[in-house]
C-alpha atoms as a PDB file:
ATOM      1  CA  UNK A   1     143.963-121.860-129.659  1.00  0.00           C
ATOM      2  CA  UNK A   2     147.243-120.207-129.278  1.00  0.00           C
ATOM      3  CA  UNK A   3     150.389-121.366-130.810  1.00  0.00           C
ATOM      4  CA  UNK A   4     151.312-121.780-126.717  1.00  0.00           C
ATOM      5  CA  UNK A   5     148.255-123.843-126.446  1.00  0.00           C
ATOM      6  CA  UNK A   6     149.168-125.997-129.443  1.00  0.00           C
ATOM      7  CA  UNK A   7     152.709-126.556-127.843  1.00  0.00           C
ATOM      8  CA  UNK A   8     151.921-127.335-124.632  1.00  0.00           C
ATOM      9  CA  UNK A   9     149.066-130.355-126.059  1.00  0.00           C
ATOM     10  CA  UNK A  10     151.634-131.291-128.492  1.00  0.00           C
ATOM     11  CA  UNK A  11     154.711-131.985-125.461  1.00  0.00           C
ATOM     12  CA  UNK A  12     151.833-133.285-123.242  1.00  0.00           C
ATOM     13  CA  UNK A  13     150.148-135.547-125.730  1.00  0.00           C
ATOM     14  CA  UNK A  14     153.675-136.676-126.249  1.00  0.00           C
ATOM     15  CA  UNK A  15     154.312-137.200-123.021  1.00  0.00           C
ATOM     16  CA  UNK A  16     151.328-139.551-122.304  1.00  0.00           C
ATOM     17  CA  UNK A  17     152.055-141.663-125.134  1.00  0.00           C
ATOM     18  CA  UNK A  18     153.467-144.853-124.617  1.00  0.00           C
ATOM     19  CA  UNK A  19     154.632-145.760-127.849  1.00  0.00           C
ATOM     20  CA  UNK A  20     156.868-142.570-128.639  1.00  0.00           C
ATOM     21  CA  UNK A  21     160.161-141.814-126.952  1.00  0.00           C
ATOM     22  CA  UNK A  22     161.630-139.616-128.470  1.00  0.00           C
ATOM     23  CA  UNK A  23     160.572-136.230-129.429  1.00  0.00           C
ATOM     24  CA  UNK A  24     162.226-133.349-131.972  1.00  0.00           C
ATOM     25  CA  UNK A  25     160.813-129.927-130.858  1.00  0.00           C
ATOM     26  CA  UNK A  26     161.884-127.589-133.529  1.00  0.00           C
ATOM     27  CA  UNK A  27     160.914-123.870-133.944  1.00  0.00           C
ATOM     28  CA  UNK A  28     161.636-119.865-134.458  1.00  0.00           C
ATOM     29  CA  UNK A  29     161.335-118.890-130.449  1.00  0.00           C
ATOM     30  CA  UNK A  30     163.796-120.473-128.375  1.00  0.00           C
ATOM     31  CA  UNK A  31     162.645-119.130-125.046  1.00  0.00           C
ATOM     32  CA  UNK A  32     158.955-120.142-125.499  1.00  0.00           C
ATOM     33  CA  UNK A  33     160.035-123.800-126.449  1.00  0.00           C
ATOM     34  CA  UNK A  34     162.271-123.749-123.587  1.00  0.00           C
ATOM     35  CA  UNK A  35     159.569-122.881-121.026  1.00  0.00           C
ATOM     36  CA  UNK A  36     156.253-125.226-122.360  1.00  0.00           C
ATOM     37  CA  UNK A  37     159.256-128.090-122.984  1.00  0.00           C
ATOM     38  CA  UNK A  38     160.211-127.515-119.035  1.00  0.00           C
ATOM     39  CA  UNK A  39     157.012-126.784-117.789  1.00  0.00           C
ATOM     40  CA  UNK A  40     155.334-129.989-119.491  1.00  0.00           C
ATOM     41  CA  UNK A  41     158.065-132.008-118.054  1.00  0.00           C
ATOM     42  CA  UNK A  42     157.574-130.640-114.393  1.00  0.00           C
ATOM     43  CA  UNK A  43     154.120-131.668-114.909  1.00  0.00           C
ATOM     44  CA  UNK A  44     155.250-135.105-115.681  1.00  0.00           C
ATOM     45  CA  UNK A  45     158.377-136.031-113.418  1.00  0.00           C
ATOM     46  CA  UNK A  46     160.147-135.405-110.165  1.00  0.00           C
ATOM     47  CA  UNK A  47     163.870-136.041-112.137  1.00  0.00           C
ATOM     48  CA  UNK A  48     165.795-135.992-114.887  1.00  0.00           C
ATOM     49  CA  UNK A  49     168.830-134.937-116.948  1.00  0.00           C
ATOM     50  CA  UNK A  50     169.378-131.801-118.777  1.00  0.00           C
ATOM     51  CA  UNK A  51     171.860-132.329-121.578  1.00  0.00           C
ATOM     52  CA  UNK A  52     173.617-129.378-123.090  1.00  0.00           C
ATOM     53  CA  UNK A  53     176.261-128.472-125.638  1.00  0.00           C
ATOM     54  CA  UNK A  54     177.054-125.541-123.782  1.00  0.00           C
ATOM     55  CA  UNK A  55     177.592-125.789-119.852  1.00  0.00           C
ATOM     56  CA  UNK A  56     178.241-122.082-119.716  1.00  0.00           C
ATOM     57  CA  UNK A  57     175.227-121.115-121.629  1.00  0.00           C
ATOM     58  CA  UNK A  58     172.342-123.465-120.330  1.00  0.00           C
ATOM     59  CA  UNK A  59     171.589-120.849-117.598  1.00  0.00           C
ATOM     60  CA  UNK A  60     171.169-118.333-119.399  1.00  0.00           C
ATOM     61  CA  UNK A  61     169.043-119.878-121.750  1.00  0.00           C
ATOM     62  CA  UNK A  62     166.633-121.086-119.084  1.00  0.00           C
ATOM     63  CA  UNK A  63     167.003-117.979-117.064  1.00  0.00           C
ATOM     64  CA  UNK A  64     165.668-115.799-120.599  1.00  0.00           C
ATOM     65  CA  UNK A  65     163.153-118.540-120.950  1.00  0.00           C
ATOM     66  CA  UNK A  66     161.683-117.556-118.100  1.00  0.00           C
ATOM     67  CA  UNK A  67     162.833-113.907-117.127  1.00  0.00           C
ATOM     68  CA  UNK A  68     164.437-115.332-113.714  1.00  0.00           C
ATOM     69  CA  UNK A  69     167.447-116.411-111.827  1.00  0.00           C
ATOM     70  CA  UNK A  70     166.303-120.606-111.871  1.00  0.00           C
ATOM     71  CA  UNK A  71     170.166-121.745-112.198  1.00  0.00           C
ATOM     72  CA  UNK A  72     173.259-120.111-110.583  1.00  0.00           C
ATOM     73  CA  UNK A  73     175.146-118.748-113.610  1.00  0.00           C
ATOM     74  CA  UNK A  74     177.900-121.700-113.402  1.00  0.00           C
ATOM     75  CA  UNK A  75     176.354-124.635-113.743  1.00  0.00           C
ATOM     76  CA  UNK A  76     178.053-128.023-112.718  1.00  0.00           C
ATOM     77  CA  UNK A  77     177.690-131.837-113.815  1.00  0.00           C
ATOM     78  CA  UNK A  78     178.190-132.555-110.229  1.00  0.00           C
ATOM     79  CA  UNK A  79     175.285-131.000-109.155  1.00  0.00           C
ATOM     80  CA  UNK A  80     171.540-131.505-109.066  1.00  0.00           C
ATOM     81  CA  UNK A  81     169.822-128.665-109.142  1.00  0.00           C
ATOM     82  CA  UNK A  82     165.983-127.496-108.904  1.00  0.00           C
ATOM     83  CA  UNK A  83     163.520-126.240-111.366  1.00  0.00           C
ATOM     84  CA  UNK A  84     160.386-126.457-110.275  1.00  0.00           C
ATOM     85  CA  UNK A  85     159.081-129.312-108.703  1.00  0.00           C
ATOM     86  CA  UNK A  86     161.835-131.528-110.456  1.00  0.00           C
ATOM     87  CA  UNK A  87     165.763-132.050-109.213  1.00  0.00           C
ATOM     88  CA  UNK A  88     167.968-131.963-112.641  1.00  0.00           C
ATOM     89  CA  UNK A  89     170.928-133.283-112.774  1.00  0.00           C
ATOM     90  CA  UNK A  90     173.178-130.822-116.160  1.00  0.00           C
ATOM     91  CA  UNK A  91     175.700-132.132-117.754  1.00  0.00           C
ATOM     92  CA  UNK A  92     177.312-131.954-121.429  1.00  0.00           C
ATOM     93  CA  UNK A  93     177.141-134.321-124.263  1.00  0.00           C
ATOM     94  CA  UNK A  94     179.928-132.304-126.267  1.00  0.00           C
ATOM     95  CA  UNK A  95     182.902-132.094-123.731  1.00  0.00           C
ATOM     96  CA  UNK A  96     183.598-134.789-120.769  1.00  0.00           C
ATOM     97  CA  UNK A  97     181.953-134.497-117.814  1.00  0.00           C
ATOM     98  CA  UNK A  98     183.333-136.305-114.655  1.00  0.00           C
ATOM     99  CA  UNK A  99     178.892-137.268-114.190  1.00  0.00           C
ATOM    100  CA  UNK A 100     177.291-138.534-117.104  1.00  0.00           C
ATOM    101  CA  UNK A 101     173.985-140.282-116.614  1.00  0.00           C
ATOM    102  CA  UNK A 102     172.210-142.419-118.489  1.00  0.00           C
ATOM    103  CA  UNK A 103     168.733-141.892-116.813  1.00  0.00           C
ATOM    104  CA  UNK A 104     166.054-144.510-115.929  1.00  0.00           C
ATOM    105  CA  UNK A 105     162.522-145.416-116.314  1.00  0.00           C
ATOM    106  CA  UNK A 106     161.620-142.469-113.825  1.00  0.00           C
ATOM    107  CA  UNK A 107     163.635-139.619-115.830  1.00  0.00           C
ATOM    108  CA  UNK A 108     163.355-137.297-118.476  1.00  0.00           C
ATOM    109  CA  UNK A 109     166.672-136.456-120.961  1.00  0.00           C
ATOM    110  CA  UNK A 110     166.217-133.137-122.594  1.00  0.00           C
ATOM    111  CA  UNK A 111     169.025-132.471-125.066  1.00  0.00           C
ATOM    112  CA  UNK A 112     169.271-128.705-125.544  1.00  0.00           C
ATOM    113  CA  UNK A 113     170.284-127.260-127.766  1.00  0.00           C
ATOM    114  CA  UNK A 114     171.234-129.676-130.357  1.00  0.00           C
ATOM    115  CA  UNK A 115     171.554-127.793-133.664  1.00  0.00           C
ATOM    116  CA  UNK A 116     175.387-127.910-133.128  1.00  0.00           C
ATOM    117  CA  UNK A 117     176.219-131.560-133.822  1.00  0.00           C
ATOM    118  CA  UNK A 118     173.778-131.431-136.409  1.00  0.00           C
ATOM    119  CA  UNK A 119     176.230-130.031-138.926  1.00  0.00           C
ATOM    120  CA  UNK A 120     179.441-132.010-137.842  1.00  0.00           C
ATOM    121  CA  UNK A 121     179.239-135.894-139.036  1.00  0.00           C
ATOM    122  CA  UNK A 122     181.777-137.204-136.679  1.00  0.00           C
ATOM    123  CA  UNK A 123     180.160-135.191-133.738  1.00  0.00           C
ATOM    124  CA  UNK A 124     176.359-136.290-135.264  1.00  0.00           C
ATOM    125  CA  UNK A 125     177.785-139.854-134.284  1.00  0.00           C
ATOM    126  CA  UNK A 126     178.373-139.485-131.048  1.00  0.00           C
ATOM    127  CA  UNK A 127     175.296-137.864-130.357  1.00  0.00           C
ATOM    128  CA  UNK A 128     173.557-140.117-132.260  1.00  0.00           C
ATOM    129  CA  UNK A 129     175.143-143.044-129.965  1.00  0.00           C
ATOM    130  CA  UNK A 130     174.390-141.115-126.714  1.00  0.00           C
ATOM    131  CA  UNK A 131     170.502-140.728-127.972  1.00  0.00           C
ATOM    132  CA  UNK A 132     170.817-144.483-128.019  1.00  0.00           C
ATOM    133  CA  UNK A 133     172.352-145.065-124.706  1.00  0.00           C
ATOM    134  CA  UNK A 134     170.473-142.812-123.061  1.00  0.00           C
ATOM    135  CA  UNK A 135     167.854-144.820-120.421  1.00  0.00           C
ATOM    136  CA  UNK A 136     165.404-142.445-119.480  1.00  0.00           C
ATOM    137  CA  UNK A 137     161.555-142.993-120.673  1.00  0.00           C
ATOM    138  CA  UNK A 138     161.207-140.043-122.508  1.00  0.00           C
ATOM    139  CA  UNK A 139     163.805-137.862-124.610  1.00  0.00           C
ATOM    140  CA  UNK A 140     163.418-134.375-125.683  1.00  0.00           C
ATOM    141  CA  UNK A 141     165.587-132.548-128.494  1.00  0.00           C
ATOM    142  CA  UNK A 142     165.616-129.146-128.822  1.00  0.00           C
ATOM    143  CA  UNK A 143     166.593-126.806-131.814  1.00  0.00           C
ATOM    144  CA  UNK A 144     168.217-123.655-131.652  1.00  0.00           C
ATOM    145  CA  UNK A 145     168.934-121.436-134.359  1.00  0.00           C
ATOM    146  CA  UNK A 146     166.482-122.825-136.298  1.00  0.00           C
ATOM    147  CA  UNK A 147     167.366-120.926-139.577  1.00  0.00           C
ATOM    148  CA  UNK A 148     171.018-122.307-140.077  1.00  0.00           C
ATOM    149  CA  UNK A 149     170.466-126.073-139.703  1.00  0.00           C
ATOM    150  CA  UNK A 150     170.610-127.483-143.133  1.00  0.00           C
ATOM    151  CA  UNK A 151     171.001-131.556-142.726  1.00  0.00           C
ATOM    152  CA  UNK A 152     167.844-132.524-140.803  1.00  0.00           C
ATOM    153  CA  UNK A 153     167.943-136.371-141.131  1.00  0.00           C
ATOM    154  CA  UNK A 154     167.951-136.279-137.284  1.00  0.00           C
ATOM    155  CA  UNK A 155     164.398-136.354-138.134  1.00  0.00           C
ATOM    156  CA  UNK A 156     164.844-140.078-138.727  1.00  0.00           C
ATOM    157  CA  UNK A 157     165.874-141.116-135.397  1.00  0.00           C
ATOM    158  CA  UNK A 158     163.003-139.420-133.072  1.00  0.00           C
ATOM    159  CA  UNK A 159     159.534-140.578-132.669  1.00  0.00           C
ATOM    160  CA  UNK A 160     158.111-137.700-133.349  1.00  0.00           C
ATOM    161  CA  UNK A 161     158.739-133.525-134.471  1.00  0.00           C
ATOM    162  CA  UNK A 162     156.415-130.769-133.467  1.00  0.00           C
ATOM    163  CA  UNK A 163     157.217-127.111-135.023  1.00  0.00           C
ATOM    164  CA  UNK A 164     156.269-125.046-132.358  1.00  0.00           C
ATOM    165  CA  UNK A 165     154.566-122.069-134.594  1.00  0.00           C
ATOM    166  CA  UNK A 166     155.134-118.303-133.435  1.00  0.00           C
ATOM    167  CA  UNK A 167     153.373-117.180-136.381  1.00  0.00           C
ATOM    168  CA  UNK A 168     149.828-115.917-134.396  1.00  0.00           C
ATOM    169  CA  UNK A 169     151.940-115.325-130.632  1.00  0.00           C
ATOM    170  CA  UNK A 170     154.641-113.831-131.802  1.00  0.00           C
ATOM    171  CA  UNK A 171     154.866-112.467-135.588  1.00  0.00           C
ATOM    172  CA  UNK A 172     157.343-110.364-134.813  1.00  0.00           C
ATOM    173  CA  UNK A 173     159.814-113.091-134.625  1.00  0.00           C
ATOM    174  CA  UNK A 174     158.726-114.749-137.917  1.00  0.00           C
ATOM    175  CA  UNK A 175     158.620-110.613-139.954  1.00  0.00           C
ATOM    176  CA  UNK A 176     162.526-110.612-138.578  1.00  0.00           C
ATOM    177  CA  UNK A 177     163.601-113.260-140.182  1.00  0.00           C
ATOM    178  CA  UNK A 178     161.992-113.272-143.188  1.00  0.00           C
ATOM    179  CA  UNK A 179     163.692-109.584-143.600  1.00  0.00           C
ATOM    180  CA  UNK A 180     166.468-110.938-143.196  1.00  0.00           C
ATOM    181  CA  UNK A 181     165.914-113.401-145.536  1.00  0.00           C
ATOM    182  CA  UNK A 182     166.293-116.305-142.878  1.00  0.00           C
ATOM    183  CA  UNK A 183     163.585-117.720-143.736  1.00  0.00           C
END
């Protein structure tokens, strides 16, 4: 089974189960989390919420994810946009937005990336407070820069944490960084 493979029954299994709501998806490739996190979701739901620290770079994260133009470069909180099968609604949980939403039974949140309030105890409380005011059924957080988050007690307030492994699809990732002594 590839490390893809493992991913993509990881998010799923997650996904069918009930009893977990939220899920951690840490990991050394951000574009391949990106795309089995978004393509396990389209699977699953017609709508939800893409949260971001970064309204100027969520595009081009998703567009590297998956090598094409899915969002217009400026993305807006006003605006629901497709991807897929599913209408997302993008907003920030960083900076104000003028739309905010909370999400319902019939959404997805997917919190990407989060790596930046991990770090930053007054901005870890927010987040921490949106996580818990956030309605929809399921809730995915996403790492980025994987190598430079230090404080991980995050891990304490998700259901679950898959480490999506490049080691076997991509080794070249994992031989960079340990030459560079990220890892």
């Amino acid at each position: 089974m590839t490390d893809r493979e493992k991913a993509i029954e990881a998010v799923m299994k997650f996904l069918g189960d009930n009893t977990k709501r939220i899920l951690l998806v840490k990991g050394y490739d951000n574009d391949a989390k990106v795309r089995v996190i978004l393509s396990c979701l389209n699977k699953e739901f017609d709508k939800g919420i893409i949260r971001t620290s970064s309204m100027g770079d969520i595009s081009f994260h998703i567009t590297r994810a998956f090598n094409k133009n899915l969002l217009p470069s400026a993305v807006k909180s006003t605006a629901n946009y497709t991807l897929g099968s599913m209408t997302v609604n993008i907003n920030s949980y960083t900076g104000h937005t003028k739309n905010n939403p909370r999400g319902n039974e019939d959404t997805f949140t997917l919190f990407h990336p989060v790596q930046t309030v991990l770090d930053d105890s007054k901005r870890y409380e927010n987040f921490l407070n949106d996580l818990k005011n956030t309605n929809s059924r399921k809730i995915i957080l996403s790492t980025t820069n994987e190598w430079s988050i230090k404080d991980w007690s995050i891990e304490n307030h998700v259901d679950k944490v898959f480490f999506y492994d490049v080691e076997n699809d991509n080794p070249e990732i994992m031989r960079n960084l340990r030459n560079n002594d990220a890892v």
